[in-house]
N, C-alpha and C. Protein backbone atom coordinates (compact mmCIF):
# COMPACT_ATOMS: atom_id res chain seq x y z
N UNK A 1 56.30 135.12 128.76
CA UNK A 1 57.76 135.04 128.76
C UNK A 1 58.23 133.63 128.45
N UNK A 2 57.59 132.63 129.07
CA UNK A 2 57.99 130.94 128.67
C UNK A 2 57.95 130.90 127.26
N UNK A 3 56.70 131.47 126.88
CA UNK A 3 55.94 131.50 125.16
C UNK A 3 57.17 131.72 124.45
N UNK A 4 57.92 132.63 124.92
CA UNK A 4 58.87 133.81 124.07
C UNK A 4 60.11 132.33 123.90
N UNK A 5 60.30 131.86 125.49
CA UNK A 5 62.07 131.47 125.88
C UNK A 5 61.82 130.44 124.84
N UNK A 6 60.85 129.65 124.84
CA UNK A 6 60.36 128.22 124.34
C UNK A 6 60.55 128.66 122.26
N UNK A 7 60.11 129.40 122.31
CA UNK A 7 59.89 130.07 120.51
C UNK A 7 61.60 130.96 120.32
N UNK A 8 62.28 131.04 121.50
CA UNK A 8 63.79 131.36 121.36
C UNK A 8 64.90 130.19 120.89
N UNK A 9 64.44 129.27 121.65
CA UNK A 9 65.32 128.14 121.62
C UNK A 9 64.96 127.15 120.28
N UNK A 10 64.07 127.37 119.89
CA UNK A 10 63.18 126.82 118.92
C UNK A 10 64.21 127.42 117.31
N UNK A 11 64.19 128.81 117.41
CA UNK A 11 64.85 129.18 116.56
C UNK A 11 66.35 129.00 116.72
N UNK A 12 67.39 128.96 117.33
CA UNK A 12 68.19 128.23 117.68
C UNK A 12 68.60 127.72 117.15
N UNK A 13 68.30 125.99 117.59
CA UNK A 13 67.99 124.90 117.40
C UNK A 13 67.98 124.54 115.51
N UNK A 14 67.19 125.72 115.23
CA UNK A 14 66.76 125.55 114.12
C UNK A 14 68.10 125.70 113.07
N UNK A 15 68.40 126.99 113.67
CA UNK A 15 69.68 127.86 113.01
C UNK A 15 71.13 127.16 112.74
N UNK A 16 70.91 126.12 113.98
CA UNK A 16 71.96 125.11 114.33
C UNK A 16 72.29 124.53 113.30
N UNK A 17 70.93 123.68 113.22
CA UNK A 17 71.44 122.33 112.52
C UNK A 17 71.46 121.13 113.46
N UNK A 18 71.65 120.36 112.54
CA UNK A 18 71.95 118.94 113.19
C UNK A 18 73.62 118.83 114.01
N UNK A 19 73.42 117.63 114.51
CA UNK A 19 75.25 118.21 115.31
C UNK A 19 76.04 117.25 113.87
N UNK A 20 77.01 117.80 113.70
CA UNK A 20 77.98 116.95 113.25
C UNK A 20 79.04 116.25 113.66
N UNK A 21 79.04 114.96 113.05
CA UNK A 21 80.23 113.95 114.08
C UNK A 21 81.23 114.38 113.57
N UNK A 22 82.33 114.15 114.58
CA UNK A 22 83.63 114.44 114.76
C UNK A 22 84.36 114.68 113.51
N UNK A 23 85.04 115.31 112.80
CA UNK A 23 85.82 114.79 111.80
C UNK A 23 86.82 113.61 111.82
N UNK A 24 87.16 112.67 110.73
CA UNK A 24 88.16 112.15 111.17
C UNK A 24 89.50 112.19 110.68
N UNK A 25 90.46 112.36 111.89
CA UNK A 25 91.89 112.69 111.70
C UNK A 25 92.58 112.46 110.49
N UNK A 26 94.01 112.80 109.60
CA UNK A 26 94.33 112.49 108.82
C UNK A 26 94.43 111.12 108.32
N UNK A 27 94.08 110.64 107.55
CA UNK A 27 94.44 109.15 107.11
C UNK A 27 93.00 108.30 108.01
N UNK A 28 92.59 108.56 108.82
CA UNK A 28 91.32 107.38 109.09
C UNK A 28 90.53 107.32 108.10
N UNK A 29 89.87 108.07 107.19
CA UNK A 29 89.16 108.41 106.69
C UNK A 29 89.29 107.16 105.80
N UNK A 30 90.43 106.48 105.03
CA UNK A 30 90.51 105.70 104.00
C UNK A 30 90.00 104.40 104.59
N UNK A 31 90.71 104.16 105.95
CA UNK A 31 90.44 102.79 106.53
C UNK A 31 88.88 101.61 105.97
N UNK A 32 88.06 102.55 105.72
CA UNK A 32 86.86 101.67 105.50
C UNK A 32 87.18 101.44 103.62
N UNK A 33 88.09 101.73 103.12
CA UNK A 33 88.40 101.28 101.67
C UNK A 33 88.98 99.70 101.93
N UNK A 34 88.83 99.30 103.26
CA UNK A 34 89.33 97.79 103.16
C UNK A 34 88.18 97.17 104.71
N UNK A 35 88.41 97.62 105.12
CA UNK A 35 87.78 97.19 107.00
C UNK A 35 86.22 97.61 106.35
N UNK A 36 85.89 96.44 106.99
CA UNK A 36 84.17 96.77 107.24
C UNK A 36 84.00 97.66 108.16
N UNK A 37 83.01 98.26 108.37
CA UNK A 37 82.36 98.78 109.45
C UNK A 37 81.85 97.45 110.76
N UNK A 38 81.21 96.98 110.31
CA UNK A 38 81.26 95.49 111.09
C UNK A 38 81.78 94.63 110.91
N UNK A 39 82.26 93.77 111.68
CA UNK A 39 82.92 92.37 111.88
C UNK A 39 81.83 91.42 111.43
N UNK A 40 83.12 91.14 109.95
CA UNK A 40 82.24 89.87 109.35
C UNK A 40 83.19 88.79 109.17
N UNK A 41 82.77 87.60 109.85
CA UNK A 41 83.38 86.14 109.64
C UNK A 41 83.73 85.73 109.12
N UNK A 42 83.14 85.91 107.25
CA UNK A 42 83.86 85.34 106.06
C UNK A 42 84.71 86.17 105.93
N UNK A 43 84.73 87.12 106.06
CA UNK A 43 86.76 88.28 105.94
C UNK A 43 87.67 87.62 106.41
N UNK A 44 88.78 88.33 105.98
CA UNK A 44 90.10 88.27 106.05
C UNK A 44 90.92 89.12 107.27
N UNK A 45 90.16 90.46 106.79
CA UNK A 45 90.08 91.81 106.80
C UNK A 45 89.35 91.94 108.46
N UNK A 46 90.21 92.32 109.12
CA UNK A 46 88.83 92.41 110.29
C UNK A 46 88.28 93.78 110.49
N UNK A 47 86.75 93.74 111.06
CA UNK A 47 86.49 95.12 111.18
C UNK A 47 87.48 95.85 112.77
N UNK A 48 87.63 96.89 112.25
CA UNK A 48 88.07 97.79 113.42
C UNK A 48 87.45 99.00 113.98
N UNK A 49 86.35 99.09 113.48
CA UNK A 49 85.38 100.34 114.20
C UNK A 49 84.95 100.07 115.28
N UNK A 50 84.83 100.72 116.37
CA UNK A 50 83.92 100.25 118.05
C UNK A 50 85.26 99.87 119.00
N UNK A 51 86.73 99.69 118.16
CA UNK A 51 87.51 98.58 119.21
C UNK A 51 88.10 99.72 119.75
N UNK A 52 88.61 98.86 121.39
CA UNK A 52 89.22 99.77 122.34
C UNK A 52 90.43 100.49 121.67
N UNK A 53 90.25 101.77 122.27
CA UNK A 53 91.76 102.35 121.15
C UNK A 53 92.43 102.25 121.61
N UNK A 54 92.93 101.53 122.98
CA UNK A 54 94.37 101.23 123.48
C UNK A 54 95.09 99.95 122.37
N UNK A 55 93.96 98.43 122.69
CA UNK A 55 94.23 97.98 121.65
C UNK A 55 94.60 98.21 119.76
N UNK A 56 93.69 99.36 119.32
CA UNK A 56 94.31 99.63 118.16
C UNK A 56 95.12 100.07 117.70
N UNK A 57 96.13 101.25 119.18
CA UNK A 57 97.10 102.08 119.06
C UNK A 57 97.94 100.97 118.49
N UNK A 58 98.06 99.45 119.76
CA UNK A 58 99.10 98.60 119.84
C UNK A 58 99.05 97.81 118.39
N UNK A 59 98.44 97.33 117.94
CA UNK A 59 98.28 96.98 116.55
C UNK A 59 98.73 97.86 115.46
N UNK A 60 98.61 98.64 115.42
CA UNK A 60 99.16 100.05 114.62
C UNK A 60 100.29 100.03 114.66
N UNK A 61 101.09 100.18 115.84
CA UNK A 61 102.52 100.19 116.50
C UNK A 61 102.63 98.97 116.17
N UNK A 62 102.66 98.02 116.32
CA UNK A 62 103.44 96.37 115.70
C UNK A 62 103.18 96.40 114.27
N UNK A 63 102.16 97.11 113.84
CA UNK A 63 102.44 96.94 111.95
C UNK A 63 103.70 97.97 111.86
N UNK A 64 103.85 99.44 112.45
CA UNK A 64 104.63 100.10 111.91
C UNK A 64 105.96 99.93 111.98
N UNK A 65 106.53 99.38 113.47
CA UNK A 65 107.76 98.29 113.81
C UNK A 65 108.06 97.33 112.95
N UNK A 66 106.97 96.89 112.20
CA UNK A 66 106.88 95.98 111.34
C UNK A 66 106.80 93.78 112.71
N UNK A 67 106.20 93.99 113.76
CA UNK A 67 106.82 92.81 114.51
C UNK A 67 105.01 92.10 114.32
N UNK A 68 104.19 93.03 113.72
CA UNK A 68 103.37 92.21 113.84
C UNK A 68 103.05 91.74 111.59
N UNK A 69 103.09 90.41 111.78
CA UNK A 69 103.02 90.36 109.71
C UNK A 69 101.65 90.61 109.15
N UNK A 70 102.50 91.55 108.34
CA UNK A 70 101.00 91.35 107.48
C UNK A 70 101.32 92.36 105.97
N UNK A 71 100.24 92.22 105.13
CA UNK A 71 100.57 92.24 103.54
C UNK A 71 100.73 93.57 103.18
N UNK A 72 99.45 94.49 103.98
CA UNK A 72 99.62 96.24 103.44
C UNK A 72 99.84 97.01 104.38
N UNK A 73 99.13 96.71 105.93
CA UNK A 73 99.09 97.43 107.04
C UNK A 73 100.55 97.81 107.50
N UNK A 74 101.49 96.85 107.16
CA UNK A 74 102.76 97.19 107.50
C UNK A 74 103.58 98.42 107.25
N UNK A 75 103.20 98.74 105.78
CA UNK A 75 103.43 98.91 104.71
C UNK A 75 102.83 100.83 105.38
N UNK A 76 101.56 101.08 105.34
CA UNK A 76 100.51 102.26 105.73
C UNK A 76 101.25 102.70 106.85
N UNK A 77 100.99 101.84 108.16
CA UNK A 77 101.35 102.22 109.38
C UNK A 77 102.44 103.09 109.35
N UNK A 78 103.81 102.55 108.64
CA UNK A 78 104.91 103.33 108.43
C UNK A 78 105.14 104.71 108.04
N UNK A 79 103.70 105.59 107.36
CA UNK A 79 103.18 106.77 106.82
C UNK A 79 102.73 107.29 108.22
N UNK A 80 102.70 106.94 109.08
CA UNK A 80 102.23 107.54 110.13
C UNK A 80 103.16 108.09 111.65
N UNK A 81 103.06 109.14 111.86
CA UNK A 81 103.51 109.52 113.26
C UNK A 81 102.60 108.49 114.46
N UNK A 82 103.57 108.44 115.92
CA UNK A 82 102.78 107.63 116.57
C UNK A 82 102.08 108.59 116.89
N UNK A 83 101.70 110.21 116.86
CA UNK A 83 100.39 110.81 117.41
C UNK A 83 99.45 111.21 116.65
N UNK A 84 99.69 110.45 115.22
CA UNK A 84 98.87 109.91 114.10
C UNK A 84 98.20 109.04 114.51
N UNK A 85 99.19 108.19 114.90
CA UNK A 85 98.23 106.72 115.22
C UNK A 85 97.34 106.64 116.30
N UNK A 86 97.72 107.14 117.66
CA UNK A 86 97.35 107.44 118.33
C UNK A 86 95.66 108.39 118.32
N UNK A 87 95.79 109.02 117.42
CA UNK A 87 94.43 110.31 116.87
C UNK A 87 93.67 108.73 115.96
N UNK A 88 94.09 108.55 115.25
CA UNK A 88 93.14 107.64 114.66
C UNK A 88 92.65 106.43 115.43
N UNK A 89 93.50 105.47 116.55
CA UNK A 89 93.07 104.60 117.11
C UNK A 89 91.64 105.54 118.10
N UNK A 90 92.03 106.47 118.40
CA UNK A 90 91.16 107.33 119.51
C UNK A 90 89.42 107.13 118.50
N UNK A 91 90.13 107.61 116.99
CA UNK A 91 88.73 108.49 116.51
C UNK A 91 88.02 106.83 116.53
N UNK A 92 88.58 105.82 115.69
CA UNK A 92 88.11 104.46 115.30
C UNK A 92 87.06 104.06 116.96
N UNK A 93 87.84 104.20 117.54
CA UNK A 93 86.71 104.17 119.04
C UNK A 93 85.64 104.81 119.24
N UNK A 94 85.52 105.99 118.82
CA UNK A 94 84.32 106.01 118.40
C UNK A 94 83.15 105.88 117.34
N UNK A 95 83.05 105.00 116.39
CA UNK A 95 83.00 105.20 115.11
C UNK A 95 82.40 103.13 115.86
N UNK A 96 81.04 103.40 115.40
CA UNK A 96 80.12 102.03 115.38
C UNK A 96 80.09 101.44 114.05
């Protein structure tokens, strides 16, 4: 019977697949057409993957207010609902 449960789960498993990560929400998806994935020193550009998403909500929200400056983000943010922003600061938190 173990033989059987063990050669059950086996097929499974198999049938599965690998897991797939999260999708990401509308509009995150582009973000890495400018942001590294890692934080690199000679940029401009900082990376934003890994950061707390409370902090990124608030960054998001001062580009879209327009109170924080800057050249394009201002500009994007404004395309967004705050439970846009909110879904993407979330997903960017997880995302190494």
């Amino acid at each position: 019977m173990k033989l059987m449960s063990v050669g059950w789960l086996a097929t499974c498993l198999a049938v599965a697949g690998p897991a797939q990560a999260a999708s990401p929400p509308p509009g995150a998806a582009s973000c890495s057409g400018c942001h590294a994935r890692h934080e690199d020193a000679s940029s401009a550009i900082p990376g934003i993957f890994g950061r707390d998403p409370a902090e990124m909500l608030a960054a998001l929200k001062s580009f879209k207010e327009g109170s924080k400056p800057a050249t394009v983000m201002n500009r994007i943010a404004k395309g967004f609902s705050d439970d846009e922003l909110q879904a993407i600061a979330a997903w960017l938190a997880t995302q190494k």
